[in-house]
C-alpha atoms as a PDB file:
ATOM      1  CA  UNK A   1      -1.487 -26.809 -15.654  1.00  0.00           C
ATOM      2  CA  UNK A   2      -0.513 -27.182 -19.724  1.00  0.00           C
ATOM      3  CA  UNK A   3       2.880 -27.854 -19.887  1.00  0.00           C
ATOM      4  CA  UNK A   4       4.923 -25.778 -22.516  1.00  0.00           C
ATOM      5  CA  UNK A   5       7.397 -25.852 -24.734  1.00  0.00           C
ATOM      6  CA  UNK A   6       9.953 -23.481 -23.365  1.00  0.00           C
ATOM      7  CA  UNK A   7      12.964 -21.681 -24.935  1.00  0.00           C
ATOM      8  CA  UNK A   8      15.731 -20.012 -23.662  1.00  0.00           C
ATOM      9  CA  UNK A   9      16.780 -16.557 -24.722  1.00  0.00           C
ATOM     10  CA  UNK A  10      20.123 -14.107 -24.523  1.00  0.00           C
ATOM     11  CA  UNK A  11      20.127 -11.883 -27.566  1.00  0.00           C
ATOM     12  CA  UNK A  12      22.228 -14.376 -29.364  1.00  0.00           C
ATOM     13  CA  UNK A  13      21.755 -15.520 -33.036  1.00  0.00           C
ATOM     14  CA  UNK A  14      21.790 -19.020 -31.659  1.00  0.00           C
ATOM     15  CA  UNK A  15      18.863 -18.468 -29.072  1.00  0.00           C
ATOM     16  CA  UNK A  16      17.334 -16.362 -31.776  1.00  0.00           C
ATOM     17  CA  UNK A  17      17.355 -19.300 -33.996  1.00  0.00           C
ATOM     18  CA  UNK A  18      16.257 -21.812 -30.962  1.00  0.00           C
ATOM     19  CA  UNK A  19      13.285 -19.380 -29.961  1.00  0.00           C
ATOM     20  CA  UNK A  20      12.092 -19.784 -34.221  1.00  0.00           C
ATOM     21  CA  UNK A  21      12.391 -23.502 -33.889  1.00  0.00           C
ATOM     22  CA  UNK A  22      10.819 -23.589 -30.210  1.00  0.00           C
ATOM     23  CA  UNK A  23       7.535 -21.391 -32.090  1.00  0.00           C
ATOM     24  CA  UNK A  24       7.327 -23.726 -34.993  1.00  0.00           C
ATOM     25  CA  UNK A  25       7.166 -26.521 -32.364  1.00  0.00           C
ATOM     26  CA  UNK A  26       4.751 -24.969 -30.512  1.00  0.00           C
ATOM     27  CA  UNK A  27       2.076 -24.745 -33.057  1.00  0.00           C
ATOM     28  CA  UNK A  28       3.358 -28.501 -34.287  1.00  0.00           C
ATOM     29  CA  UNK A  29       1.880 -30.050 -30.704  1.00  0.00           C
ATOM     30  CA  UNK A  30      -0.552 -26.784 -29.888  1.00  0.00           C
ATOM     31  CA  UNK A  31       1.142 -25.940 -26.709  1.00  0.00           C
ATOM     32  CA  UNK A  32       1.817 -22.021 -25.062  1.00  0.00           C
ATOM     33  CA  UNK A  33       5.596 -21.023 -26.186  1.00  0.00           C
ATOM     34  CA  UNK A  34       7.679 -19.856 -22.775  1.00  0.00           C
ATOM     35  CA  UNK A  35      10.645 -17.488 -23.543  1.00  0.00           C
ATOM     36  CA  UNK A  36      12.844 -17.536 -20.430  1.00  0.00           C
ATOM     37  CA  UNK A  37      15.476 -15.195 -20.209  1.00  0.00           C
ATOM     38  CA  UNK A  38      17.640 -16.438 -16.860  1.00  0.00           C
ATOM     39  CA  UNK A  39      20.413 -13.371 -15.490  1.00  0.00           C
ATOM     40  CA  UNK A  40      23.100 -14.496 -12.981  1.00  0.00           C
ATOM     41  CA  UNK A  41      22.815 -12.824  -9.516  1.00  0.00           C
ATOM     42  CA  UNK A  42      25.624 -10.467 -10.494  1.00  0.00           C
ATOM     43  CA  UNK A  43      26.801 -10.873 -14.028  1.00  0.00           C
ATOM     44  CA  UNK A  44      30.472 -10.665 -14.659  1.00  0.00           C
ATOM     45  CA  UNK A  45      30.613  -7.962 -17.336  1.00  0.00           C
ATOM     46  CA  UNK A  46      28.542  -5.961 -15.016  1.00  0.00           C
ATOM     47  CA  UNK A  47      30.820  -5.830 -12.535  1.00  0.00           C
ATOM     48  CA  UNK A  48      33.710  -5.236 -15.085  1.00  0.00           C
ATOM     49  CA  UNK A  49      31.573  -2.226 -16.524  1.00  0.00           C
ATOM     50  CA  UNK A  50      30.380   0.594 -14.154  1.00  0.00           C
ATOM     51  CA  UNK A  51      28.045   2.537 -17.140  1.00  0.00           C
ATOM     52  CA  UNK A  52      25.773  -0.882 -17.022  1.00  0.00           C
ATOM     53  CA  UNK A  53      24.728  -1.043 -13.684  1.00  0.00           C
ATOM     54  CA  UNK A  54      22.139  -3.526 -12.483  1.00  0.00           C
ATOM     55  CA  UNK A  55      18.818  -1.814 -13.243  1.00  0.00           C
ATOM     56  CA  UNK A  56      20.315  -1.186 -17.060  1.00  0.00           C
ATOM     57  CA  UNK A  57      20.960  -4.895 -17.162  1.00  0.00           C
ATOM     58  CA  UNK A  58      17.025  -6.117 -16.131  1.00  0.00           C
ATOM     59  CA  UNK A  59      15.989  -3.274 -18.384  1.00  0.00           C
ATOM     60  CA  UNK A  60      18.300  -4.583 -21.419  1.00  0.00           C
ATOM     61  CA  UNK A  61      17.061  -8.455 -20.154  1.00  0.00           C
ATOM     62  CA  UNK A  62      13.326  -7.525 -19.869  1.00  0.00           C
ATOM     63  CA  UNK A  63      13.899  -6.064 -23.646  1.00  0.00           C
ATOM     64  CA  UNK A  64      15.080  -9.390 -25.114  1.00  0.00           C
ATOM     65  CA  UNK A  65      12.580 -11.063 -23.677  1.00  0.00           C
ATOM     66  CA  UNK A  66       9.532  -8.916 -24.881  1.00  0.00           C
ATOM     67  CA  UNK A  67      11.038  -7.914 -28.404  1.00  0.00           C
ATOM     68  CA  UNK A  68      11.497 -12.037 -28.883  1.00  0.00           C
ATOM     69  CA  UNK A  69       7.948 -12.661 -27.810  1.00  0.00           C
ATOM     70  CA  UNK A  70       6.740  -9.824 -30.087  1.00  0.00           C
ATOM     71  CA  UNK A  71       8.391 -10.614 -32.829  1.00  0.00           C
ATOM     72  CA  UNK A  72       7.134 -14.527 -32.436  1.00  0.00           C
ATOM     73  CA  UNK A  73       3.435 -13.155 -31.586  1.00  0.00           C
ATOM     74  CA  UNK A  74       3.850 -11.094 -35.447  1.00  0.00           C
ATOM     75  CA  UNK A  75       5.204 -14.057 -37.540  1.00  0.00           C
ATOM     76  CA  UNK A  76       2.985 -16.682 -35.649  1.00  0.00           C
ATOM     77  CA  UNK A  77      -0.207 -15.458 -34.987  1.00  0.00           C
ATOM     78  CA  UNK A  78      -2.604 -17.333 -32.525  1.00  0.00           C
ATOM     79  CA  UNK A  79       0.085 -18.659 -30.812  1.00  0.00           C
ATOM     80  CA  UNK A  80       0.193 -18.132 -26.745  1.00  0.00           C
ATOM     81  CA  UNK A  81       3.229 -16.691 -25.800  1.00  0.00           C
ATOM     82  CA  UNK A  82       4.657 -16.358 -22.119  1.00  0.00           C
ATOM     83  CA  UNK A  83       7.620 -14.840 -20.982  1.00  0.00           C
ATOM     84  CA  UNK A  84       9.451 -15.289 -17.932  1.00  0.00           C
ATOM     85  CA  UNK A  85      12.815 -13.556 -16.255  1.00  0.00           C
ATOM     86  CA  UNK A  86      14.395 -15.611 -13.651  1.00  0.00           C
ATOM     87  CA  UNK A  87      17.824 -15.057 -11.565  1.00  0.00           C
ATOM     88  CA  UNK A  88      20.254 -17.578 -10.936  1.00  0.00           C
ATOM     89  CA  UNK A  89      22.998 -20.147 -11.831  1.00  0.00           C
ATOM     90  CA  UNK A  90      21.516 -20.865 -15.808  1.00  0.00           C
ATOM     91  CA  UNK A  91      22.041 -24.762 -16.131  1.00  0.00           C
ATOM     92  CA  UNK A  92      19.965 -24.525 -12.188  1.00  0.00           C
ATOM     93  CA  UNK A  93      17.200 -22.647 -13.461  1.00  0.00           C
ATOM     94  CA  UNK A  94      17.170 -24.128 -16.737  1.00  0.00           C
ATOM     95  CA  UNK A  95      17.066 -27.779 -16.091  1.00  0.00           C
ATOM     96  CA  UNK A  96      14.316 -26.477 -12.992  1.00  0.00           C
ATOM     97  CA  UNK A  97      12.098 -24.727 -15.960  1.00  0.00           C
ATOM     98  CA  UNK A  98      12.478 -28.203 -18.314  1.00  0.00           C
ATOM     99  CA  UNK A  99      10.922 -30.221 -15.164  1.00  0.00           C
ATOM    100  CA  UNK A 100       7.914 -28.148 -16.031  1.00  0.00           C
ATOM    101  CA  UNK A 101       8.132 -28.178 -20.008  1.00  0.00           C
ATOM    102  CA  UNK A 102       7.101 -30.792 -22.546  1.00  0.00           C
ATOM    103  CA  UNK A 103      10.284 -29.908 -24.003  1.00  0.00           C
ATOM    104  CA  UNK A 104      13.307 -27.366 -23.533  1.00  0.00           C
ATOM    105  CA  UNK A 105      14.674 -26.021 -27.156  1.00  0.00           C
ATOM    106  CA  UNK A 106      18.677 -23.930 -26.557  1.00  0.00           C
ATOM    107  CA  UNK A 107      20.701 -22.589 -29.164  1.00  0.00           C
ATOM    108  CA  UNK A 108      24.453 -23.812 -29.831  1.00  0.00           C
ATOM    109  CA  UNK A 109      27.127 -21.689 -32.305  1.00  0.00           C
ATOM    110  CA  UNK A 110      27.641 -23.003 -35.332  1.00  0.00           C
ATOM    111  CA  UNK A 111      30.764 -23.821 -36.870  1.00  0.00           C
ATOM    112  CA  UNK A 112      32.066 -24.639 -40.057  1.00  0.00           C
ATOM    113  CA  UNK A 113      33.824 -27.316 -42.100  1.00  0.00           C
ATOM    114  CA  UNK A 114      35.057 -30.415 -40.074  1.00  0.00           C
ATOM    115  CA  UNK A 115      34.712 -29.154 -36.590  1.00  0.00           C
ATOM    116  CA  UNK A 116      30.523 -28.722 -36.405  1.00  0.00           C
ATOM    117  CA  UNK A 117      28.989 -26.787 -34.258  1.00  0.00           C
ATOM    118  CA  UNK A 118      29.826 -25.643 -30.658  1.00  0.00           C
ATOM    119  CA  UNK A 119      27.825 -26.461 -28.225  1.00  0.00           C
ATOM    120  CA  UNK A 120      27.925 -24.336 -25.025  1.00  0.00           C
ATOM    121  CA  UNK A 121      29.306 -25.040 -21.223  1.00  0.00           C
ATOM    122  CA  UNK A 122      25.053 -23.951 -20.124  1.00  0.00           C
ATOM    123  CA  UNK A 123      23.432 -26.633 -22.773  1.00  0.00           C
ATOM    124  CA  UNK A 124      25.986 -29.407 -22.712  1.00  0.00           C
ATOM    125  CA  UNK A 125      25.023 -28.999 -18.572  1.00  0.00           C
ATOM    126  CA  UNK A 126      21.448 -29.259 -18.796  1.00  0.00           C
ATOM    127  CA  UNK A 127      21.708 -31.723 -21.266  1.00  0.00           C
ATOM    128  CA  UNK A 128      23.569 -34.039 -18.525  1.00  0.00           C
ATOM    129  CA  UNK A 129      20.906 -32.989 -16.250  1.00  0.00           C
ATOM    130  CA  UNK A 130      17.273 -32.532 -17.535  1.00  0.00           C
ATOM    131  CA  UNK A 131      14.975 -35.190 -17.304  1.00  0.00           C
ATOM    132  CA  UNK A 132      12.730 -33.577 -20.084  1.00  0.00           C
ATOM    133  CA  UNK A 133      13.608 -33.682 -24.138  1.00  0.00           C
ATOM    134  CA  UNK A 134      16.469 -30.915 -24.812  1.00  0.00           C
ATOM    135  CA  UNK A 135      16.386 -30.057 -28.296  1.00  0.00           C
ATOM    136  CA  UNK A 136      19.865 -28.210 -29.494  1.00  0.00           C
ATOM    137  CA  UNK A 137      19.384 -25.645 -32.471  1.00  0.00           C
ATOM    138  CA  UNK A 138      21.941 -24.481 -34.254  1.00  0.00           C
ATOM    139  CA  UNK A 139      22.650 -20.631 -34.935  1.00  0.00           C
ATOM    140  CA  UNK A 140      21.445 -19.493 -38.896  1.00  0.00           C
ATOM    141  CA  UNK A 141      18.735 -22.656 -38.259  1.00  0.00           C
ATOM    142  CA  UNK A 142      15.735 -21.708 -40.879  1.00  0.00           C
ATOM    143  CA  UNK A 143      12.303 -23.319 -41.256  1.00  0.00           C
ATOM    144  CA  UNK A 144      13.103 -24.191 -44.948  1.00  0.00           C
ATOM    145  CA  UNK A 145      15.946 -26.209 -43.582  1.00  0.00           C
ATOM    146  CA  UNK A 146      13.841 -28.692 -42.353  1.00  0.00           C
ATOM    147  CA  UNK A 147      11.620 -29.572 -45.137  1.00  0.00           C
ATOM    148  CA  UNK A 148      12.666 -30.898 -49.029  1.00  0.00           C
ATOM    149  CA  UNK A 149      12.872 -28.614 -51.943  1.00  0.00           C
ATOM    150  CA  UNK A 150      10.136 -27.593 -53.550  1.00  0.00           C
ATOM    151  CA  UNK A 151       8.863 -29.111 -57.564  1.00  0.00           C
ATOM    152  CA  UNK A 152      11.562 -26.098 -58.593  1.00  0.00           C
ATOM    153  CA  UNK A 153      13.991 -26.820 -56.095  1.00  0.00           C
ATOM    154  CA  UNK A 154      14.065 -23.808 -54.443  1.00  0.00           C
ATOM    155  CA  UNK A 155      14.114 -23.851 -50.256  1.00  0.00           C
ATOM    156  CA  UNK A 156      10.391 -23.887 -49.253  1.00  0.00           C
ATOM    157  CA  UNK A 157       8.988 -24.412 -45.580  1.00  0.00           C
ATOM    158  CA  UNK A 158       5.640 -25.223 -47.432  1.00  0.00           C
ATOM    159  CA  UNK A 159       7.137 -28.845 -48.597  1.00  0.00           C
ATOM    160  CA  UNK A 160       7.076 -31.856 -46.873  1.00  0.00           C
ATOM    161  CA  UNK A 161       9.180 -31.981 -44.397  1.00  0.00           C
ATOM    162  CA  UNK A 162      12.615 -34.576 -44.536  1.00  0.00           C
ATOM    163  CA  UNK A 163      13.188 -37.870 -42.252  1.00  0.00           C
ATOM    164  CA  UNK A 164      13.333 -37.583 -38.765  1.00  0.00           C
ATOM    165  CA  UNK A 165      16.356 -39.698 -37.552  1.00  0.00           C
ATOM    166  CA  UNK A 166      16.554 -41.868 -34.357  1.00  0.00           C
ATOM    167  CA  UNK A 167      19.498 -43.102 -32.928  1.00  0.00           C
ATOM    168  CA  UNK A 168      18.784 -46.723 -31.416  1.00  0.00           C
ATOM    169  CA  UNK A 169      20.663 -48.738 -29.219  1.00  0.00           C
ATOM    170  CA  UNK A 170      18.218 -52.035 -29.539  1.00  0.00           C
ATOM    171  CA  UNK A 171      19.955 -53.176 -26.697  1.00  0.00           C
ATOM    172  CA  UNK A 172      18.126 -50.587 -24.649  1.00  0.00           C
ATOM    173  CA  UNK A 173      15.394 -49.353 -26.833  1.00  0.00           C
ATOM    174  CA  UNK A 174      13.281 -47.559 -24.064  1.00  0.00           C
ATOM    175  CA  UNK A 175       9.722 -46.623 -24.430  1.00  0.00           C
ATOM    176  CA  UNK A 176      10.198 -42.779 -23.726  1.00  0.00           C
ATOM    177  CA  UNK A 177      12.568 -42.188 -26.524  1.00  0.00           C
ATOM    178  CA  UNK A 178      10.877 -44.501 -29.529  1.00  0.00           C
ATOM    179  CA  UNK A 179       7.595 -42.558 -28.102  1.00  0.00           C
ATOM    180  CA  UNK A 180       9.382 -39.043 -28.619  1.00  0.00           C
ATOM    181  CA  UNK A 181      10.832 -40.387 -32.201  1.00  0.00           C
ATOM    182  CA  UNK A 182       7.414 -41.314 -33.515  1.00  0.00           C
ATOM    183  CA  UNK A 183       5.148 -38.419 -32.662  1.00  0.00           C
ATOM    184  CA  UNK A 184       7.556 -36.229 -33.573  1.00  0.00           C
ATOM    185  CA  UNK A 185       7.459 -37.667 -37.352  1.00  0.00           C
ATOM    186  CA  UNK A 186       3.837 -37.953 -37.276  1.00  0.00           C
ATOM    187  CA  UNK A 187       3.005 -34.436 -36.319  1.00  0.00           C
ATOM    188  CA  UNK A 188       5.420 -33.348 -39.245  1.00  0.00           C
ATOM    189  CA  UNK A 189       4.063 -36.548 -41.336  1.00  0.00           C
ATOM    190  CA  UNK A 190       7.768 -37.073 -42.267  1.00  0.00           C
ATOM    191  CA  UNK A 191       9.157 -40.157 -42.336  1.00  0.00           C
ATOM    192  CA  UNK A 192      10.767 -41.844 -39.234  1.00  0.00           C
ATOM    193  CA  UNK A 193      14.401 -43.147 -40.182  1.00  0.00           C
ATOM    194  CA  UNK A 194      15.675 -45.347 -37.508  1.00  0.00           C
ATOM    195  CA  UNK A 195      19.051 -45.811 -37.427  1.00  0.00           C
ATOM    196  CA  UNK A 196      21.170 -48.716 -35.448  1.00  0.00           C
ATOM    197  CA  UNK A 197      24.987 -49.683 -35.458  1.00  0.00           C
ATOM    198  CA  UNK A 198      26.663 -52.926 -34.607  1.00  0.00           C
ATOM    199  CA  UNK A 199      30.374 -53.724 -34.721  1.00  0.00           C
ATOM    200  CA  UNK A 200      32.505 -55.771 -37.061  1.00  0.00           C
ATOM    201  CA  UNK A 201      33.183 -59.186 -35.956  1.00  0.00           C
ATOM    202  CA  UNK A 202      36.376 -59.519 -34.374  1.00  0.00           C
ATOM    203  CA  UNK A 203      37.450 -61.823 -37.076  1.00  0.00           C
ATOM    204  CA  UNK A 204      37.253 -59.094 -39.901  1.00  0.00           C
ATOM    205  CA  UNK A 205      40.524 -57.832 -39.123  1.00  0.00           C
ATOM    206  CA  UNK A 206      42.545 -60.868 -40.250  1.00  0.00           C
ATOM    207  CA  UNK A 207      40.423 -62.003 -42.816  1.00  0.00           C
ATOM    208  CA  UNK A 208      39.083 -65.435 -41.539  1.00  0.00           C
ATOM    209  CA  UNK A 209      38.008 -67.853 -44.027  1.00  0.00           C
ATOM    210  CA  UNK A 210      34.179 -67.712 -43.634  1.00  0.00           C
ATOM    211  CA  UNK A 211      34.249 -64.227 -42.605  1.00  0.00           C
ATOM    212  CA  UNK A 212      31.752 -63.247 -45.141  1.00  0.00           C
ATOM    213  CA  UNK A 213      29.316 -65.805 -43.778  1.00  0.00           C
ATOM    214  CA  UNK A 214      29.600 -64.500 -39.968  1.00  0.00           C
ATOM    215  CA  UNK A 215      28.713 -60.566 -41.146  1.00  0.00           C
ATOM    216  CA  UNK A 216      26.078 -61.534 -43.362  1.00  0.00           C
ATOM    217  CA  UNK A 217      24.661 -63.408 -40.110  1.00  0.00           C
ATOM    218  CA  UNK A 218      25.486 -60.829 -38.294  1.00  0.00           C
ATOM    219  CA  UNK A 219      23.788 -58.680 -40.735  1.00  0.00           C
ATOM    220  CA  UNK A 220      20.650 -60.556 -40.940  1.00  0.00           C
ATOM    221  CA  UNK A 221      20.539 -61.428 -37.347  1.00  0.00           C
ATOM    222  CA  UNK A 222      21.089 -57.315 -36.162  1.00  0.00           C
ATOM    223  CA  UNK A 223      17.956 -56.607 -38.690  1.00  0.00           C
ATOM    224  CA  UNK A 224      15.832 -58.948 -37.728  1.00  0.00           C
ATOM    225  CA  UNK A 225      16.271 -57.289 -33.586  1.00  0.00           C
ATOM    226  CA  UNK A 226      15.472 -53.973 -34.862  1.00  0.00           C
ATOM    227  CA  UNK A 227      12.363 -55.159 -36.750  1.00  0.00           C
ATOM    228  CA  UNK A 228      11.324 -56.991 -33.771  1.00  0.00           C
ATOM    229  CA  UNK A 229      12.109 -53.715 -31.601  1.00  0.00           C
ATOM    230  CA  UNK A 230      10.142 -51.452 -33.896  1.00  0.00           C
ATOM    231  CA  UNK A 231       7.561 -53.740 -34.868  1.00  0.00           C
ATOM    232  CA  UNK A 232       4.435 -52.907 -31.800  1.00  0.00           C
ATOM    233  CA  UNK A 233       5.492 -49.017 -32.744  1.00  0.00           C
ATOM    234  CA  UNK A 234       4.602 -49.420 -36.227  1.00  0.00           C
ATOM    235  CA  UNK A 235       1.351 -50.772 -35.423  1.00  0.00           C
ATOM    236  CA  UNK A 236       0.889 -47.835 -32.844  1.00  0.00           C
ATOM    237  CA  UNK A 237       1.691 -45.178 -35.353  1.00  0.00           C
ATOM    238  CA  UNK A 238       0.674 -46.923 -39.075  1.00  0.00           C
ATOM    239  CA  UNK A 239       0.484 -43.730 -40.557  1.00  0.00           C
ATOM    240  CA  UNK A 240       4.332 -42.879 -40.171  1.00  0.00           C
ATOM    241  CA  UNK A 241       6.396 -44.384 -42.790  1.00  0.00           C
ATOM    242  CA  UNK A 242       9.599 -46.302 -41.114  1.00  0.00           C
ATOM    243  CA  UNK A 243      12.874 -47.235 -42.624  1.00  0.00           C
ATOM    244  CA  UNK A 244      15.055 -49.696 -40.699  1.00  0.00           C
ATOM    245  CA  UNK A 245      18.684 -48.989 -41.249  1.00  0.00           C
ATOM    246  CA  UNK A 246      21.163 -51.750 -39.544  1.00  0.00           C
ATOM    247  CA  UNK A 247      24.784 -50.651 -40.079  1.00  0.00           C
ATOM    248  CA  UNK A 248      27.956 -52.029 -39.429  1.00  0.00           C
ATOM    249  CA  UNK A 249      30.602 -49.210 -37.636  1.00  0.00           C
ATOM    250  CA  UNK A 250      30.704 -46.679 -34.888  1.00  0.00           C
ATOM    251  CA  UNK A 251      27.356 -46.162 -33.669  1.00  0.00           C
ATOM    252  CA  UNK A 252      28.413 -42.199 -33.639  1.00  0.00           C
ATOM    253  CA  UNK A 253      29.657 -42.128 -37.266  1.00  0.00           C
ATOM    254  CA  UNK A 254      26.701 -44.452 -38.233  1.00  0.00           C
ATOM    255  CA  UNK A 255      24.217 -41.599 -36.981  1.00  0.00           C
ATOM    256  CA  UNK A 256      25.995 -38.765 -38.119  1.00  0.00           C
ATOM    257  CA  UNK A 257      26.434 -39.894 -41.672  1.00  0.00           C
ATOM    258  CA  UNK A 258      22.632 -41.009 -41.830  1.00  0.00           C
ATOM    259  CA  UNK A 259      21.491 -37.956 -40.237  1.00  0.00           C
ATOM    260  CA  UNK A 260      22.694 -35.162 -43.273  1.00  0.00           C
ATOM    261  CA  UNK A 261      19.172 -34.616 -44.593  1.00  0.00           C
ATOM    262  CA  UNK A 262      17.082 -34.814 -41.428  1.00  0.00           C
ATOM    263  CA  UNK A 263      14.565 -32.249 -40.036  1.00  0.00           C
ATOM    264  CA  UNK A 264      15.199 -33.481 -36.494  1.00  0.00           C
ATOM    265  CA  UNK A 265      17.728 -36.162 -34.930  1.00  0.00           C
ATOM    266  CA  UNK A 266      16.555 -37.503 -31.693  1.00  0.00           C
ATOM    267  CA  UNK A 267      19.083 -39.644 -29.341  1.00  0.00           C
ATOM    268  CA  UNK A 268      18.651 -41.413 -25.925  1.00  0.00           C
ATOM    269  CA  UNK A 269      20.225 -40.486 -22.595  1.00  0.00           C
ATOM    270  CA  UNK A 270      20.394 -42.813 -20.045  1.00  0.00           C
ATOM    271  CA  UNK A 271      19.688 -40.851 -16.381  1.00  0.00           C
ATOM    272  CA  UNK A 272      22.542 -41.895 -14.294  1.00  0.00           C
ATOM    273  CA  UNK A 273      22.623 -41.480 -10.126  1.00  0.00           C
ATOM    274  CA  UNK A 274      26.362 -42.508  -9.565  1.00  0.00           C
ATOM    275  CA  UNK A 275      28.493 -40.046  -7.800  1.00  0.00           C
ATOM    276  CA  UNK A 276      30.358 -39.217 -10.526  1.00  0.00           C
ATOM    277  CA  UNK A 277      27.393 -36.934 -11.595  1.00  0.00           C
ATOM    278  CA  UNK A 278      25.760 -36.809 -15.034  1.00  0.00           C
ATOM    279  CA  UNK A 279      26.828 -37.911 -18.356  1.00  0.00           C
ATOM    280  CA  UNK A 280      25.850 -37.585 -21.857  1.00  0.00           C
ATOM    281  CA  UNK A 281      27.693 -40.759 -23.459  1.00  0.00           C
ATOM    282  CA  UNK A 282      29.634 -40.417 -26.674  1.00  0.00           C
ATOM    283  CA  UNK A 283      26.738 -41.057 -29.555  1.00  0.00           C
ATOM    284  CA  UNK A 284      24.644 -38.039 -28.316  1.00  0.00           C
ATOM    285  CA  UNK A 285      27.629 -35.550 -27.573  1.00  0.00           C
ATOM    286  CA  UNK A 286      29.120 -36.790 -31.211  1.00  0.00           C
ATOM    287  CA  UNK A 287      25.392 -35.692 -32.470  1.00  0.00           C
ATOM    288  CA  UNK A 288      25.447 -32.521 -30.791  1.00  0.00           C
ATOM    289  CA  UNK A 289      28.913 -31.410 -32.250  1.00  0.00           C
ATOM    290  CA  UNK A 290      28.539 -33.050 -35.501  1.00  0.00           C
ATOM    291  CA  UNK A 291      24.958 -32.804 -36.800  1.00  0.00           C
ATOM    292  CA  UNK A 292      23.374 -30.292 -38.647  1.00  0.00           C
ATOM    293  CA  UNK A 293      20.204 -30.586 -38.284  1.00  0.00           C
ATOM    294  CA  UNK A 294      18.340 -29.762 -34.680  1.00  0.00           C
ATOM    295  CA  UNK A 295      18.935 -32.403 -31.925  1.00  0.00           C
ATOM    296  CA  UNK A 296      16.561 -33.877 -29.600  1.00  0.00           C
ATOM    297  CA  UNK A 297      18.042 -35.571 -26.410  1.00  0.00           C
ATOM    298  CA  UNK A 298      15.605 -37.380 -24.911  1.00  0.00           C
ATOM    299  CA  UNK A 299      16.510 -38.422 -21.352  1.00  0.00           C
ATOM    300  CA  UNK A 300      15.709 -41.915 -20.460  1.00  0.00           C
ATOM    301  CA  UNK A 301      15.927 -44.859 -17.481  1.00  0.00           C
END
């Protein structure tokens, strides 16, 4: 059976937004769209409101879920769209429905000035938990917003599309996530920036003699890894265009400041069995608060 890329929907402006992105993504790798819509076994404000009883509530779900598909059928034509209504806990169903998806695409409120964008209790949990890419759109996300300005500068899904932006840790630069980085630019035939932090030497803080020798070493020595790391990649996609960018600082800050003009940002997550139950680790939550631009969390051994 195809796998899909599948979206899911609650009426919101962010899953609005996700479902647009999930469509365009669709058509990117030629795969059927799946708009899930997933109701809780009895849903609080239900309970709390006796003129929406049950049967109103699948009615008002099975609505969502058809308008969404219609309106995606109208502004995409030829694409295959399936929808799907499901009952139970939301991150459970969800991260069930990404086992079975090429990728999973959720919305996430967006917030202004210094604070980014929210990110919800349901995604940041199947984030932890998928095993498939979760991509994280943010609410008001447009196709235009992904692609440069046109010759006039005006906003124009019709130009070429900006950098997509990995985060990589060369110290565990897994297959799965460089594979997920590099199609992803070639299918939008955007450049692929990849982008890796190291920290200052410990000396830098009391100004050594012969500190400036150790971080240009450092410098040269962190480049020279990533080129090495990349280097099989570029010869298995030579038609995507790859800048290395080595940094010195917080590997969170790092991304976050290189990732302001991106059309996607894609970040590893290491799948974790300890007891003490999933984690997302700090670069990938900071680049789900912080960023912009869609997020692609790529889960990863």
């Amino acid at each position: 059976m195809s796998r899909t890329v599948t979206v899911g929907v609650d009426d919101s402006p962010e899953s609005r937004a996700a479902a647009e992105w999930a469509a365009r993504e669709a058509l990117l790798r030629d795969l059927p769209l799946k708009i899930m819509y997933v109701s809780e076994p009895t849903p609080r404000f239900v309970a709390r409101t006796p003129l929406l009883d049950p049967d109103t509530y699948r009615h008002w779900a099975e609505r969502v879920t058809s308008e969404s598909a219609d309106g995606i059928r109208l502004r995409h034509p030829g694409i295959e769209v399936i929808t799907e209504q499901l009952t139970g806990t939301p991150a459970d169903v969800l991260c069930e429905a990404a086992g079975f998806a090429e990728l999973l695409v959720l919305g996430s409120r967006a917030l202004g000035g210094l604070e980014g964008f929210m990110v919800g209790s349901v995604s940041l949990g199947v984030v932890a938990r998928a095993e498939r890419p979760v991509v994280l759109v943010r609410a008001g996300e447009q196709a235009a917003d992904e692609h440069e300005m046109d010759p006039a500068g005006v906003p124009s899904a019709a130009a070429p599309f900006r950098p997509v932006v990995l985060g990589l840790d060369t110290d565990q630069a897994d297959d799965t996530l460089l594979q997920f980085a590099f199609d992803a630019a070639a299918r939008r035939k955007a450049t692929l920036r990849v982008v890796h932090a190291w920290p200052e030497p410990p000396t830098s803080f009391y100004r050594f003699a012969g500190d400036a020798e150790l971080y240009d070493s450092l410098e040269r020595g962190q480049a020279t890894l990533l080129s090495k790391v990349l280097h099989s990649w570029r010869q298995k996609f030579p038609d995507v265009e790859v800048i290395e960018a080595s940094r010195c600082g917080s590997a969170a800050q790092v991304l976050v400041n290189d990732s302001r003009d991106a059309s996607l940002v894609v970040v590893g997550r290491r799948i974790r069995t300890r007891s003490f139950g999933a984690r997302i680790g700090h670069v990938a939550h900071s680049a789900l608060h912080h960023i912009a631009a869609p997020v692609a969390v790529v889960a990863h051994s």
